[in-house]
PDB file of N, CA and C in Angstrom:
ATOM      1  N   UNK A   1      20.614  -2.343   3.249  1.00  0.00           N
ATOM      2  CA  UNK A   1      20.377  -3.382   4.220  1.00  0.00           C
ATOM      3  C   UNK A   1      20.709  -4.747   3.621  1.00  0.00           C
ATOM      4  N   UNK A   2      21.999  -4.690   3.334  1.00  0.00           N
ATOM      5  CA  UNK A   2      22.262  -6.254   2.829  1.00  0.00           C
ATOM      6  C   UNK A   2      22.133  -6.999   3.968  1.00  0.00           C
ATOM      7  N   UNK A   3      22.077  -8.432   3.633  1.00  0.00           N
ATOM      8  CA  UNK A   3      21.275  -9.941   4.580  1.00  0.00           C
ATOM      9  C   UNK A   3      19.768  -9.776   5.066  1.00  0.00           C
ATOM     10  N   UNK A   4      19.396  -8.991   4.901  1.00  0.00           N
ATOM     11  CA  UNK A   4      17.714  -9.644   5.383  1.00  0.00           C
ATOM     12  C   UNK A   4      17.571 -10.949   4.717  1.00  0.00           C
ATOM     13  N   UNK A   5      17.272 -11.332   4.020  1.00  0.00           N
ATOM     14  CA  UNK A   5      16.916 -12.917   3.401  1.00  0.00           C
ATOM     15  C   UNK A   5      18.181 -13.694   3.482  1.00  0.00           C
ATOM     16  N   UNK A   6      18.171 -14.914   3.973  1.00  0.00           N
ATOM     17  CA  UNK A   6      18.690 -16.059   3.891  1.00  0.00           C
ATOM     18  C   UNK A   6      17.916 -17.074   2.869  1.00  0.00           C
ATOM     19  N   UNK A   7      18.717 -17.591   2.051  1.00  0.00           N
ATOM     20  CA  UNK A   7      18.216 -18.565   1.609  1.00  0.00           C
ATOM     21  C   UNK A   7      18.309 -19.929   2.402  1.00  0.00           C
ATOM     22  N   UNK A   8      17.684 -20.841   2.674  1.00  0.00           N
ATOM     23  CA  UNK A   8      17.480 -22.007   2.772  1.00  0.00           C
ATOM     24  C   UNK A   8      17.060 -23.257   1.934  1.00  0.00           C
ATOM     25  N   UNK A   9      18.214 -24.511   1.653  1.00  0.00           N
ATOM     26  CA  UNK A   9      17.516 -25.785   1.046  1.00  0.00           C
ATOM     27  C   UNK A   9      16.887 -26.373   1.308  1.00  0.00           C
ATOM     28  N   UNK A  10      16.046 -26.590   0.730  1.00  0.00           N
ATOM     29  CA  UNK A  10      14.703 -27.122   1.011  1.00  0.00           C
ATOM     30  C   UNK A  10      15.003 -28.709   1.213  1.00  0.00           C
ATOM     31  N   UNK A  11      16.255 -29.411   1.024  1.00  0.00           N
ATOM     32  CA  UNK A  11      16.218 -30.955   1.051  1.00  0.00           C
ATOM     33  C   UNK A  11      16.897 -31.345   2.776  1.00  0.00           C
ATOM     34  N   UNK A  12      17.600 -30.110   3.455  1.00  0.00           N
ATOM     35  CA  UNK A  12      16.875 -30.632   5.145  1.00  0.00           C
ATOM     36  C   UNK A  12      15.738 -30.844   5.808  1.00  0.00           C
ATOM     37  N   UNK A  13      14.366 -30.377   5.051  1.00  0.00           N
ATOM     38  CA  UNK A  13      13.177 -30.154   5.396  1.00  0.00           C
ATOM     39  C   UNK A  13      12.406 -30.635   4.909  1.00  0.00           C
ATOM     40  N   UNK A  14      12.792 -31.207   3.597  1.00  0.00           N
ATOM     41  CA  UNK A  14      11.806 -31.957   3.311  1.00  0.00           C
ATOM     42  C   UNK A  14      11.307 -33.213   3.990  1.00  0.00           C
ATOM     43  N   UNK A  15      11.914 -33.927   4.490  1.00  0.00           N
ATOM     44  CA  UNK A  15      11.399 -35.370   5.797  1.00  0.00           C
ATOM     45  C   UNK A  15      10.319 -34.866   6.757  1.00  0.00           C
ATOM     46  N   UNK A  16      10.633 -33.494   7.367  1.00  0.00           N
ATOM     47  CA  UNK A  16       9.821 -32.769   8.563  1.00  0.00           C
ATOM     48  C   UNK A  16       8.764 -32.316   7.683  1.00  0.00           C
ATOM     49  N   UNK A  17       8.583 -31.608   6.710  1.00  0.00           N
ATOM     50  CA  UNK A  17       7.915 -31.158   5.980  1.00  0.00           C
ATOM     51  C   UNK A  17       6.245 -32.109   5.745  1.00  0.00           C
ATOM     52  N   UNK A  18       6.629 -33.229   4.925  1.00  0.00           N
ATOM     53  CA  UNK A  18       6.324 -34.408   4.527  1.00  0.00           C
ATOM     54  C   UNK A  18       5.264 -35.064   5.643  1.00  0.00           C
ATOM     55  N   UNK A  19       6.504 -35.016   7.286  1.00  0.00           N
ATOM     56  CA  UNK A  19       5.373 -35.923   8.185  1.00  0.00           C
ATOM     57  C   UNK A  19       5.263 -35.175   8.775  1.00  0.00           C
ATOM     58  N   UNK A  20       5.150 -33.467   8.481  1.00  0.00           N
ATOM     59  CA  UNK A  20       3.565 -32.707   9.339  1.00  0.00           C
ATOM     60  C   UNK A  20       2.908 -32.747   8.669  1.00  0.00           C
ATOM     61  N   UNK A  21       2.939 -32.694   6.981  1.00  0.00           N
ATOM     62  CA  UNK A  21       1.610 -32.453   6.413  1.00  0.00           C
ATOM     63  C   UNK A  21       0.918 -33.764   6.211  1.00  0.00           C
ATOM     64  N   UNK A  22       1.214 -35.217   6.468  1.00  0.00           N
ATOM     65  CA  UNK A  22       0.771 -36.141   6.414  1.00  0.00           C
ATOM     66  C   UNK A  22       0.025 -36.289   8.204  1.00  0.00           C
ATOM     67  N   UNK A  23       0.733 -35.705   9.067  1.00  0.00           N
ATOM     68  CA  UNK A  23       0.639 -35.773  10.492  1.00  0.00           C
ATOM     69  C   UNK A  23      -0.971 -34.813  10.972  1.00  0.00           C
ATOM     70  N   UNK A  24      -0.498 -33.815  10.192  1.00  0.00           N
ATOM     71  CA  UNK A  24      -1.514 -32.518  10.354  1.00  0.00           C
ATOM     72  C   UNK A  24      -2.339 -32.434   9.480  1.00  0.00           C
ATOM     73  N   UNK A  25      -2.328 -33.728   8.498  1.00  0.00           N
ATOM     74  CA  UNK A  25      -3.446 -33.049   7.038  1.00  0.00           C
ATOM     75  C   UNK A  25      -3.435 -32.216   6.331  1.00  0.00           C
ATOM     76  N   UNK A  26      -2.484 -31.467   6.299  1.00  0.00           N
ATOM     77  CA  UNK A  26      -2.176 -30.167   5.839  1.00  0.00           C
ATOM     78  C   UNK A  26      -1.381 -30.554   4.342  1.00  0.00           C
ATOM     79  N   UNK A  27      -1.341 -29.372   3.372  1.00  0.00           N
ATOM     80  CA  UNK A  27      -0.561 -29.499   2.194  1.00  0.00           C
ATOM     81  C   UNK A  27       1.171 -29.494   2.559  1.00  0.00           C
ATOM     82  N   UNK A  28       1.667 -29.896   1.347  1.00  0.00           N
ATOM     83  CA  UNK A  28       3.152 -29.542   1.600  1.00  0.00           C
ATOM     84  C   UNK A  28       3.308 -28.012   1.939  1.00  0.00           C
ATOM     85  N   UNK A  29       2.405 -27.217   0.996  1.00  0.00           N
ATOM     86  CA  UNK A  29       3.208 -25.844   0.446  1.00  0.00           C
ATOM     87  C   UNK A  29       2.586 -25.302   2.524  1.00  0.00           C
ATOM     88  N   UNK A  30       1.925 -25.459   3.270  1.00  0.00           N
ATOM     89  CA  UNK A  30       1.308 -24.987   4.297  1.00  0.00           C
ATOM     90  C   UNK A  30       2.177 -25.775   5.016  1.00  0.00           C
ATOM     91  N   UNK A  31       2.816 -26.735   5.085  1.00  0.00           N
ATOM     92  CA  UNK A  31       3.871 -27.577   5.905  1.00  0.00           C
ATOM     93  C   UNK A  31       5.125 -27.298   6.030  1.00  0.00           C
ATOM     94  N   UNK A  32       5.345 -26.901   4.793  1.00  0.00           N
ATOM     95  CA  UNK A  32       6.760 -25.684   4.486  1.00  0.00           C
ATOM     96  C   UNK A  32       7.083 -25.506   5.449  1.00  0.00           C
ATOM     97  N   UNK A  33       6.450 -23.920   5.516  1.00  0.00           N
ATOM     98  CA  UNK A  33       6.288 -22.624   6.092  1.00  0.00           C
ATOM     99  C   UNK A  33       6.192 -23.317   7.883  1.00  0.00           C
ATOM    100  N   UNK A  34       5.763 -24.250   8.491  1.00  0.00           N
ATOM    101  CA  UNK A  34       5.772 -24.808  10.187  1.00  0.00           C
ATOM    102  C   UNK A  34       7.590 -25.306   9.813  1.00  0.00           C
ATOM    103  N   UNK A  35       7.566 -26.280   8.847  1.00  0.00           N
ATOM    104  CA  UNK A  35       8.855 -26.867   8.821  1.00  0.00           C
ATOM    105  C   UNK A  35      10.149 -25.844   9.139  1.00  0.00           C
ATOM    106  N   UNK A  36      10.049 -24.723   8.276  1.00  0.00           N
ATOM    107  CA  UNK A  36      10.804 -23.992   8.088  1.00  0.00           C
ATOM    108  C   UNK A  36      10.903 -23.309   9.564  1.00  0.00           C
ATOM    109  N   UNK A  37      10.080 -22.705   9.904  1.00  0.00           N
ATOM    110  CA  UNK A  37       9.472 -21.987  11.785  1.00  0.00           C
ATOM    111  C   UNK A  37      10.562 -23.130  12.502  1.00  0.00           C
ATOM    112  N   UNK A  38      10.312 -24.574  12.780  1.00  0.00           N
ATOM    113  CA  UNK A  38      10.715 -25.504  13.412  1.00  0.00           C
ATOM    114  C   UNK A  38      12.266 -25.408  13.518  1.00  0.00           C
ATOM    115  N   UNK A  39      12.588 -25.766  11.906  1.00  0.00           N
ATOM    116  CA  UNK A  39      13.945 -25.940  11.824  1.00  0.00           C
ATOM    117  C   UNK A  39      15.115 -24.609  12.179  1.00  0.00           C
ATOM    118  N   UNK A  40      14.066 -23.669  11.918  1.00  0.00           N
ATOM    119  CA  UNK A  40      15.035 -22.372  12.692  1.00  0.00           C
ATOM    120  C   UNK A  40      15.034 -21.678  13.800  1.00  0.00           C
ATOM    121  N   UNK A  41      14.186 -22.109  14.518  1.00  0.00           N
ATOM    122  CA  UNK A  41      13.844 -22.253  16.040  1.00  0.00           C
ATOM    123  C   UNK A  41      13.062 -21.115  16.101  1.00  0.00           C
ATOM    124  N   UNK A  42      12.146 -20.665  15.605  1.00  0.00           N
ATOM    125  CA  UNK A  42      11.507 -19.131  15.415  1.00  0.00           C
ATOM    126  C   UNK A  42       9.751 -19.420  15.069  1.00  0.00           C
ATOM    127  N   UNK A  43       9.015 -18.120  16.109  1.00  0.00           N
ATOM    128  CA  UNK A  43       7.577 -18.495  16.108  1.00  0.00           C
ATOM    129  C   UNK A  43       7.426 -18.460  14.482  1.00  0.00           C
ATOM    130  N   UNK A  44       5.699 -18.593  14.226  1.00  0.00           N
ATOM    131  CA  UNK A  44       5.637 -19.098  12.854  1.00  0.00           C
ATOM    132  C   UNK A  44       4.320 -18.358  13.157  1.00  0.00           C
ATOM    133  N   UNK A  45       3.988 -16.875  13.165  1.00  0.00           N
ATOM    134  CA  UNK A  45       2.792 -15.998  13.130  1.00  0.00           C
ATOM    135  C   UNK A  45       2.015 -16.700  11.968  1.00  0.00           C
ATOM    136  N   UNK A  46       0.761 -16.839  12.007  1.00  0.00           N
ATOM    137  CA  UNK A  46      -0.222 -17.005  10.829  1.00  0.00           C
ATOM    138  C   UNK A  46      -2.048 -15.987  10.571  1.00  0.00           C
ATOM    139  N   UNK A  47      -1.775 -15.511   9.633  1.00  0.00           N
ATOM    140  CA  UNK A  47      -3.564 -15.390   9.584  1.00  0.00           C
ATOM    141  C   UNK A  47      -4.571 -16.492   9.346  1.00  0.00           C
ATOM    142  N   UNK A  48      -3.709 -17.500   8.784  1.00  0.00           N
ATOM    143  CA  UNK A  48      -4.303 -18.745   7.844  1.00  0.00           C
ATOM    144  C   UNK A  48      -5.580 -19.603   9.005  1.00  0.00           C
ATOM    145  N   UNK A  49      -6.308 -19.557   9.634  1.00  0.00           N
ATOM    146  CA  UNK A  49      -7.166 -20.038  10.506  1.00  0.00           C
ATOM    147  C   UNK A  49      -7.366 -21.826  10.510  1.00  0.00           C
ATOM    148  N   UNK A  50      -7.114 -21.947   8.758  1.00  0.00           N
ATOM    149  CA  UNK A  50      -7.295 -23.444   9.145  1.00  0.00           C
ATOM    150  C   UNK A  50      -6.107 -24.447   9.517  1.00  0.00           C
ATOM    151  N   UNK A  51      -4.858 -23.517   8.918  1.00  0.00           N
ATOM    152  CA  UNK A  51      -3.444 -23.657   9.229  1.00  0.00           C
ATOM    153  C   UNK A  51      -3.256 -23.831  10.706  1.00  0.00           C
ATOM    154  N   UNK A  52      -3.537 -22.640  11.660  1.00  0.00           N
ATOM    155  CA  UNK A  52      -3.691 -22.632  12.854  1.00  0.00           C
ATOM    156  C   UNK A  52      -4.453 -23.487  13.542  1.00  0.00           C
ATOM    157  N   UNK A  53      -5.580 -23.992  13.186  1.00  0.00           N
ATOM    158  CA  UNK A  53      -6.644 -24.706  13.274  1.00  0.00           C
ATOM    159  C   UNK A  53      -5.561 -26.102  13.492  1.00  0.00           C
ATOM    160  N   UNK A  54      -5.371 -26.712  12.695  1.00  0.00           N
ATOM    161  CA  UNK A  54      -4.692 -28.354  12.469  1.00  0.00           C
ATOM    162  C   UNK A  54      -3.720 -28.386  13.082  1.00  0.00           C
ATOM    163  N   UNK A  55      -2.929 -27.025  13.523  1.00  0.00           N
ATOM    164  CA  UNK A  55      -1.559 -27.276  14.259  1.00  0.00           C
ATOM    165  C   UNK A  55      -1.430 -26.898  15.362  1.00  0.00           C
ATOM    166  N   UNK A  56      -2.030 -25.906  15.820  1.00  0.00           N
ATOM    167  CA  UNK A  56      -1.721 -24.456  16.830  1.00  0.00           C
ATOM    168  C   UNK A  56      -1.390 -25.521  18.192  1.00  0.00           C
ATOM    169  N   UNK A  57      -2.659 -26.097  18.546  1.00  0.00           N
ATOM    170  CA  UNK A  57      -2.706 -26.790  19.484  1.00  0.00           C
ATOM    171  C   UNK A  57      -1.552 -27.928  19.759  1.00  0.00           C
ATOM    172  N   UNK A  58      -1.013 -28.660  18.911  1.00  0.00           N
ATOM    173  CA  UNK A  58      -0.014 -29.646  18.698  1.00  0.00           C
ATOM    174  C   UNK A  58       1.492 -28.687  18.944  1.00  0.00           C
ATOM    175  N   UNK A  59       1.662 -27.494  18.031  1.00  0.00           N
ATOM    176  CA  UNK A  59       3.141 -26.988  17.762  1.00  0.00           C
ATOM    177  C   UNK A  59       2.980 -25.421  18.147  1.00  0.00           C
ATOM    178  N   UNK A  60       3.407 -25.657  19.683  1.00  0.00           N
ATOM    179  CA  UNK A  60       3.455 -24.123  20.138  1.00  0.00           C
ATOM    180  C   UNK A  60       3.995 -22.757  19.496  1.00  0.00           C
ATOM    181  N   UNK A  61       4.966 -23.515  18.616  1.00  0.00           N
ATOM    182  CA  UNK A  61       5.742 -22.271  18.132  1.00  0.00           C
ATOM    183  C   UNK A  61       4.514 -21.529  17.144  1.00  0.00           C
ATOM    184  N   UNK A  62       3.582 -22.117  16.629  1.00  0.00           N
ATOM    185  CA  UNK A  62       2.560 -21.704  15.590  1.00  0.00           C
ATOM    186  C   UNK A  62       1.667 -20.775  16.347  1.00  0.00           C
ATOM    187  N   UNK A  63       1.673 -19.482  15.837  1.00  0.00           N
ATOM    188  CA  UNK A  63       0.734 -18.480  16.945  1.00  0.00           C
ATOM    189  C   UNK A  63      -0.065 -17.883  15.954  1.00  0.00           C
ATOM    190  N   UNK A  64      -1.371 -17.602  16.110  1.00  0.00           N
ATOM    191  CA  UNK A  64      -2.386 -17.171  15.344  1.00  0.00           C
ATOM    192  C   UNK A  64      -2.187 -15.686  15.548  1.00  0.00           C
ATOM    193  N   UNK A  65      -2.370 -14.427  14.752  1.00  0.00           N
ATOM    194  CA  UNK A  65      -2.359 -13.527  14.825  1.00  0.00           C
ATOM    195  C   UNK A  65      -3.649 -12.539  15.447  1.00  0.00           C
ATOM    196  N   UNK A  66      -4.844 -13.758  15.702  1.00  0.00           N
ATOM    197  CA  UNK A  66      -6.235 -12.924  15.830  1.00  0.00           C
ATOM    198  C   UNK A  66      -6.857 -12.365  14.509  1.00  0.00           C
ATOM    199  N   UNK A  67      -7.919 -11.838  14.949  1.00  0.00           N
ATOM    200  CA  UNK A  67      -8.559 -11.241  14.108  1.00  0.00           C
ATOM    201  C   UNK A  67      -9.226  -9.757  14.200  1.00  0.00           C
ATOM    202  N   UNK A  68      -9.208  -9.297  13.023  1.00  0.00           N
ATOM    203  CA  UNK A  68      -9.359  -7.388  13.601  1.00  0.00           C
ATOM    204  C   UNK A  68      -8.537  -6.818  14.326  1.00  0.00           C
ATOM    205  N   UNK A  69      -7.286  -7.163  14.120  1.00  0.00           N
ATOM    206  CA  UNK A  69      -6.184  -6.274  15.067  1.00  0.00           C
ATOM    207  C   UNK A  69      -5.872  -5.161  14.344  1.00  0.00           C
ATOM    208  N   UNK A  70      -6.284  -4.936  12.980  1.00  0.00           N
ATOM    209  CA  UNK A  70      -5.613  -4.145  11.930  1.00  0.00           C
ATOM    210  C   UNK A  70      -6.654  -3.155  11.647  1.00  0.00           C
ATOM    211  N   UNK A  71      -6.911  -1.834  11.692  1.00  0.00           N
ATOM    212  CA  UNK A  71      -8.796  -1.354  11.576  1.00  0.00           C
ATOM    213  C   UNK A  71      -8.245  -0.916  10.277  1.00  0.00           C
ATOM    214  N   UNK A  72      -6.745  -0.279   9.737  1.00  0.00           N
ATOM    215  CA  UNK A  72      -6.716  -0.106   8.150  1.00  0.00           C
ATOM    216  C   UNK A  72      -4.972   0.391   8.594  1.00  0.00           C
ATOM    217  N   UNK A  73      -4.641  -0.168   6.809  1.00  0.00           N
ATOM    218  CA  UNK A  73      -3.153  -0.113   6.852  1.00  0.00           C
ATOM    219  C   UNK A  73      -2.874   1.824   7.131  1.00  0.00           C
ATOM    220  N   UNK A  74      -2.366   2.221   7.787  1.00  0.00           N
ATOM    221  CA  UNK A  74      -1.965   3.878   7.352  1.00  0.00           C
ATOM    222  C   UNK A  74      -0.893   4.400   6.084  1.00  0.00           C
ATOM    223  N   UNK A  75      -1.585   5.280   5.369  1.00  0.00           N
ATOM    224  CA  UNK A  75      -0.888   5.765   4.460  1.00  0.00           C
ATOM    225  C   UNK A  75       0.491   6.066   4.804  1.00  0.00           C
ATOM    226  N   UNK A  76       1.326   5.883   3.957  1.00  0.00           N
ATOM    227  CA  UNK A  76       2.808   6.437   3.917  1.00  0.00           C
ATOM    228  C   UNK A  76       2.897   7.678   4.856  1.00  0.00           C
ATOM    229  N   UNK A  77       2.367   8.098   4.063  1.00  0.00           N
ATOM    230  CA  UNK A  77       2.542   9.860   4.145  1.00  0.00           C
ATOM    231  C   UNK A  77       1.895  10.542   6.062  1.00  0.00           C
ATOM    232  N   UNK A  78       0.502   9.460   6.349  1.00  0.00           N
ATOM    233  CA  UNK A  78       0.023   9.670   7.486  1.00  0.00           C
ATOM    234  C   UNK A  78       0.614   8.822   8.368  1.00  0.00           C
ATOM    235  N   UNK A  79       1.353   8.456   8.533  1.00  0.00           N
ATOM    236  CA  UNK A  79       2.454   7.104   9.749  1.00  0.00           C
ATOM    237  C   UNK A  79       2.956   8.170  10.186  1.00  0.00           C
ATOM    238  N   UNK A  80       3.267   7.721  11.308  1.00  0.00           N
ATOM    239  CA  UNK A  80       3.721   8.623  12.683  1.00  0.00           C
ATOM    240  C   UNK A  80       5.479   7.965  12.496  1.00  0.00           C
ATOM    241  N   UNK A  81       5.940   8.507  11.871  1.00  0.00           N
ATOM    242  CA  UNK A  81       7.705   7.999  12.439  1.00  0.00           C
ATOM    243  C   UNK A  81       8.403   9.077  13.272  1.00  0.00           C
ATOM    244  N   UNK A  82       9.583   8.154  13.304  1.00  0.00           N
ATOM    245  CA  UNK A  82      10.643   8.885  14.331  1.00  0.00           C
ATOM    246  C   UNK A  82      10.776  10.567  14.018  1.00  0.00           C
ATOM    247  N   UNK A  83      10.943  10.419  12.280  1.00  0.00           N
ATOM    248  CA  UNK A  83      11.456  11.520  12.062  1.00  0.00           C
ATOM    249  C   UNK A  83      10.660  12.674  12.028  1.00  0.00           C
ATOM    250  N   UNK A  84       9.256  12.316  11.862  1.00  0.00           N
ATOM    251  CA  UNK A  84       7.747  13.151  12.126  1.00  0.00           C
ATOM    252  C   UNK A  84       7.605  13.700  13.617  1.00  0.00           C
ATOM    253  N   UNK A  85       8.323  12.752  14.049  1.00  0.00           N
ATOM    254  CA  UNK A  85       7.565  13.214  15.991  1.00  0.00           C
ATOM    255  C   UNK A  85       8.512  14.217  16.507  1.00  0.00           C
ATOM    256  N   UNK A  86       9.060  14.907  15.813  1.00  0.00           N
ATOM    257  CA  UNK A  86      10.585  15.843  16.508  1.00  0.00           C
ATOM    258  C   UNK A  86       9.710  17.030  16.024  1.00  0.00           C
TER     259      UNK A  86
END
């Protein structure tokens, strides 16, 4: 599966970066991660509550994931795939 990761420079983003986390109170390294969502036009899922908290409401693209959606990861071996269900 070559290309899953793109790299991206971080010196288009840093300006946006900068005045959300000054905007939102938030750190750089937590400003990133919206900046980055923003600049590539793509939601920006979070567990982070206080992350969600300072932004959600302001920057739609930021969607909280909830809580307890997960009751436990399933083992490898017990996952239901394609190739199991035949």
């Amino acid at each position: 599966m070559a290309g899953i990761a793109k790299r991206i420079d971080f010196p288009p983003l840093q300006d946006l970066t900068f005045q959300l986390a000054l905007q939102h109170d938030r750190s750089a390294y937590d400003s990133a991660y919206v900046a980055l969502a923003q600049y590539l036009g793509v939601w920006l899922f979070t567990a982070d509550r206080r992350l969600f908290n300072a932004v959600g409401s302001a920057l739609d693209y930021v969607q909280w994931i909830g809580d307890d959606q997960f009751e436990a990861v399933p083992d490898a071996e017990d996952a239901e795939t394609p190739a199991r269900r035949r």
